[in-house]
N, C-alpha and C. Protein backbone atom coordinates (compact mmCIF):
# COMPACT_ATOMS: atom_id res chain seq x y z
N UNK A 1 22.28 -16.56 2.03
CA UNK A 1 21.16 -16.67 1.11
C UNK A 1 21.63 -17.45 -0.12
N UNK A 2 20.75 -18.29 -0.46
CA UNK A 2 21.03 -19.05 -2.08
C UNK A 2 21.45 -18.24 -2.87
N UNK A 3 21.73 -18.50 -3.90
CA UNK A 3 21.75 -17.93 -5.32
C UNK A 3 20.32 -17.85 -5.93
N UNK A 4 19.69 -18.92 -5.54
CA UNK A 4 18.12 -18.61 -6.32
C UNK A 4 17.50 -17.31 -5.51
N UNK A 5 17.37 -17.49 -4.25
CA UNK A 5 16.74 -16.40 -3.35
C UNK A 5 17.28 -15.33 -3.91
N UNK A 6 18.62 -15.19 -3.91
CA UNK A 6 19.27 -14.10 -4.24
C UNK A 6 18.33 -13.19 -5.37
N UNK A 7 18.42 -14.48 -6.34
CA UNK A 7 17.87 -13.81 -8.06
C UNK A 7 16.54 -13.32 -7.58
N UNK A 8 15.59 -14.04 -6.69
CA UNK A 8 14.27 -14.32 -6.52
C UNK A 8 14.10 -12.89 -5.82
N UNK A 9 15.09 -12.57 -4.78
CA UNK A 9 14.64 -10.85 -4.26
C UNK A 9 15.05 -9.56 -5.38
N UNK A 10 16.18 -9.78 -5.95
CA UNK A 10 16.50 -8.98 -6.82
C UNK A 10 14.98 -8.55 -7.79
N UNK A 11 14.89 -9.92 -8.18
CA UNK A 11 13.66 -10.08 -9.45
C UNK A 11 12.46 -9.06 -8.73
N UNK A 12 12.01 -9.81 -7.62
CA UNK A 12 11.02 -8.88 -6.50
C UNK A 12 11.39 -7.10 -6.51
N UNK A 13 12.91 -6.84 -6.29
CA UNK A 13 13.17 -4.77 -6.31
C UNK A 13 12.77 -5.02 -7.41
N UNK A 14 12.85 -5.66 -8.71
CA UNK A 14 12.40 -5.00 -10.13
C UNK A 14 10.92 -4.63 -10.32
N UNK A 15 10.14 -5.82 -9.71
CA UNK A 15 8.73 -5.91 -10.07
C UNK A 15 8.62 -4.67 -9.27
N UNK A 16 8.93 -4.28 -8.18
CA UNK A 16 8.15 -2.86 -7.15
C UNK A 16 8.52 -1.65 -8.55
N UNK A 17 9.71 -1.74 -8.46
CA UNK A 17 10.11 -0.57 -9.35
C UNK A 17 9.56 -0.68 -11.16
N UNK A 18 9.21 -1.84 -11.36
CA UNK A 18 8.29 -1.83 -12.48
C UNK A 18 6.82 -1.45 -12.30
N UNK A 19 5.99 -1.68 -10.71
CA UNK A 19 4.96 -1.25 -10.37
C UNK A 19 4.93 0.00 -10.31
N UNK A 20 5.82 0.84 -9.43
CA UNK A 20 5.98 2.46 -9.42
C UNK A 20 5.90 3.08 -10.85
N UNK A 21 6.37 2.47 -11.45
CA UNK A 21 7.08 3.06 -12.89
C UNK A 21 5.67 3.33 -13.67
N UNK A 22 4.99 1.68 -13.54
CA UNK A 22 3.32 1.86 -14.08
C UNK A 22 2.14 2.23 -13.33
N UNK A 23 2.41 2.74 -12.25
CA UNK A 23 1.75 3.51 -11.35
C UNK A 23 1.79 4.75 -11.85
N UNK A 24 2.72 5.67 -12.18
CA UNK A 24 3.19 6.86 -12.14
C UNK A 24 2.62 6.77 -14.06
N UNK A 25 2.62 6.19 -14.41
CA UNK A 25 2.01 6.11 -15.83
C UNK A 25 0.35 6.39 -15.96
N UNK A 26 0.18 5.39 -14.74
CA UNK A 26 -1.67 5.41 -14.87
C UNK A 26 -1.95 6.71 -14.44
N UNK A 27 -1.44 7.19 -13.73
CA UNK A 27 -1.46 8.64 -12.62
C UNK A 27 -2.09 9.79 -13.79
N UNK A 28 -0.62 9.50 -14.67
CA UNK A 28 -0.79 10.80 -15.91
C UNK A 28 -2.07 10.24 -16.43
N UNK A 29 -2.02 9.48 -16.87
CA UNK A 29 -3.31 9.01 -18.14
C UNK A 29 -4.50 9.36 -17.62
N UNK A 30 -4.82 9.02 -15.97
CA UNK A 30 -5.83 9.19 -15.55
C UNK A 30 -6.41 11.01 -14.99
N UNK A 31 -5.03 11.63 -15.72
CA UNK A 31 -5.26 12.86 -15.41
C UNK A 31 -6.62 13.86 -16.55
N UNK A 32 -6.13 12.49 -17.87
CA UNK A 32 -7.20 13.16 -18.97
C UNK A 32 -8.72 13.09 -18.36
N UNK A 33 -9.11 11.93 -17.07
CA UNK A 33 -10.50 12.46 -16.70
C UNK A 33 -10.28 13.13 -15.11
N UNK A 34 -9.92 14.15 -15.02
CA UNK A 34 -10.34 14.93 -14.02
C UNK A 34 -11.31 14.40 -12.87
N UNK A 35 -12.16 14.25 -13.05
CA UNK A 35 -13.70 13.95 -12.19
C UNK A 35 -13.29 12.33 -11.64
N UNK A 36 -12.25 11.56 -12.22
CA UNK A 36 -11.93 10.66 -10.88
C UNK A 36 -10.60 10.69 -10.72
N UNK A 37 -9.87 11.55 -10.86
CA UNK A 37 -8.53 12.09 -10.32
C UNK A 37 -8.27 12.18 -8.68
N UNK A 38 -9.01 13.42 -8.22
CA UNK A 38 -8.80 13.24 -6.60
C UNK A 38 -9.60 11.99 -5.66
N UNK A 39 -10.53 11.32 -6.29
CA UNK A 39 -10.86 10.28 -5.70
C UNK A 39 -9.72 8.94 -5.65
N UNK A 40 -9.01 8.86 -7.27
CA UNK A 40 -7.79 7.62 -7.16
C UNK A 40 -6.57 7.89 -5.97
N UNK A 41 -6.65 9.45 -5.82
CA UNK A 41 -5.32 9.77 -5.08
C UNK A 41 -5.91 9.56 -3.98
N UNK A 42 -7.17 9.94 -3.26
CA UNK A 42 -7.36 10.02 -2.03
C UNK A 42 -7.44 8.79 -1.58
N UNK A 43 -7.84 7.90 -2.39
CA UNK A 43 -7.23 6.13 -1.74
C UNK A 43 -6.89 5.42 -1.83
N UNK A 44 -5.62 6.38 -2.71
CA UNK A 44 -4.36 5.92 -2.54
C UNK A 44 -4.31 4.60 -3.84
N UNK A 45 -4.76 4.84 -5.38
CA UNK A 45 -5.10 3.85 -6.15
C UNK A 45 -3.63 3.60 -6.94
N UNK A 46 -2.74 4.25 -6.61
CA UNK A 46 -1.59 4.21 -7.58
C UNK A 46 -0.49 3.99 -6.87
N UNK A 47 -0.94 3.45 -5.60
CA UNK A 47 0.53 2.98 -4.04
C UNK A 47 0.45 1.17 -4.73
N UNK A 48 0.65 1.03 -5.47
CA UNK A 48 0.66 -0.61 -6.27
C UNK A 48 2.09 -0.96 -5.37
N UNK A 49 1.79 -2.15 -4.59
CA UNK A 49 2.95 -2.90 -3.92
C UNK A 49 3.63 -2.24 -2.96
N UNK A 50 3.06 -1.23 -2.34
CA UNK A 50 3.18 -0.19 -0.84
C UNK A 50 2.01 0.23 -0.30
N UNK A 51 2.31 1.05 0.84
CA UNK A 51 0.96 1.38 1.65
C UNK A 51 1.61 2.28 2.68
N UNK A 52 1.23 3.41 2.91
CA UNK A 52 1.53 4.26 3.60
C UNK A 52 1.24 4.21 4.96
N UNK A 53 0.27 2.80 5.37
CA UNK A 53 -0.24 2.12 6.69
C UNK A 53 1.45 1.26 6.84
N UNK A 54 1.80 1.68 8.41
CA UNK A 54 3.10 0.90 8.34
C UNK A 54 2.20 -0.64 8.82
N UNK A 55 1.32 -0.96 9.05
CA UNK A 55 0.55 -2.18 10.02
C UNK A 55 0.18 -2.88 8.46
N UNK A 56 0.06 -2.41 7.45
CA UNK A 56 -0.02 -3.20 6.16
C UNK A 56 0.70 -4.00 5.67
N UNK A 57 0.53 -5.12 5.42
CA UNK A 57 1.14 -6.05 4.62
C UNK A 57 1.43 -5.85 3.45
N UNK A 58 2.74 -5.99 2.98
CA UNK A 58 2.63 -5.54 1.41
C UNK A 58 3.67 -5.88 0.39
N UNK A 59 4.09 -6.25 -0.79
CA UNK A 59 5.20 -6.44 -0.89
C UNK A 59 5.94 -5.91 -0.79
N UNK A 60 6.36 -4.69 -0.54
CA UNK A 60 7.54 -4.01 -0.33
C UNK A 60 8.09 -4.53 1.07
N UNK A 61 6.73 -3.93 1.97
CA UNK A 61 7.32 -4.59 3.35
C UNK A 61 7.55 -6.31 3.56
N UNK A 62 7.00 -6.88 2.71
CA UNK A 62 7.90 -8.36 2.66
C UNK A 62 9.51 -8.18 2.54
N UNK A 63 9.68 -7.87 1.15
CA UNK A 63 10.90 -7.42 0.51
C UNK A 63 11.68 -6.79 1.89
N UNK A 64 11.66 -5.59 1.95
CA UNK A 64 12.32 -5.42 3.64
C UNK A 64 12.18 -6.21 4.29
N UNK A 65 11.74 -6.91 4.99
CA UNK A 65 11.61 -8.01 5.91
C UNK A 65 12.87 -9.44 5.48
N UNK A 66 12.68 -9.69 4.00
CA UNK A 66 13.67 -10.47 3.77
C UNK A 66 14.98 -9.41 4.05
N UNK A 67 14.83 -8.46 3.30
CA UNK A 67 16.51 -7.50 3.39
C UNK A 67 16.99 -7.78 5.03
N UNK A 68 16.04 -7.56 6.02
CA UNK A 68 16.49 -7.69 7.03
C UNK A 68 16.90 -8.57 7.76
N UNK A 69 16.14 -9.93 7.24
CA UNK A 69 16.69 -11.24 7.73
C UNK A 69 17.90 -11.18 7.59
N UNK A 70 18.70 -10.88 6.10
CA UNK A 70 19.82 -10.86 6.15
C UNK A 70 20.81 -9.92 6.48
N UNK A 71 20.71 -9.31 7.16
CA UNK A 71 21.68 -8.05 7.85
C UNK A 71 21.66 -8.89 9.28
């Protein structure tokens, strides 16, 4: 792998783990209205850059997909 690719997937784990990070932020905030709380969870509004469908496209599963090219 390049050195750019290199930086370019690294950069990519940050953005997921910067998505989780502000996922798990909106989660709380959105806890102050109750009345659309179990509707965000039930579909799944705070899976930002995953998907619990393995047949989904997504960036994470890109991201793996490159990890795996290179193994």
């Amino acid at each position: 792998m390049r050195e750019e690719q290199e930086h370019g997937l690294e950069r990519l784990k940050e953005i997921l783990n910067e998505l989780g990070e502000l996922a798990s932020e909106a989660e709380e905030l959105l806890e102050e209205f109750p009345q659309h709380t179990a509707q965000a969870e039930a579909y799944g509004v705070f899976q930002w850059g995953w998907s619990s469908n393995p047949y989904d496209i997504t960036l994470s599963s890109i991201v793996d997909s490159i990890e795996d090219d290179e193994d």
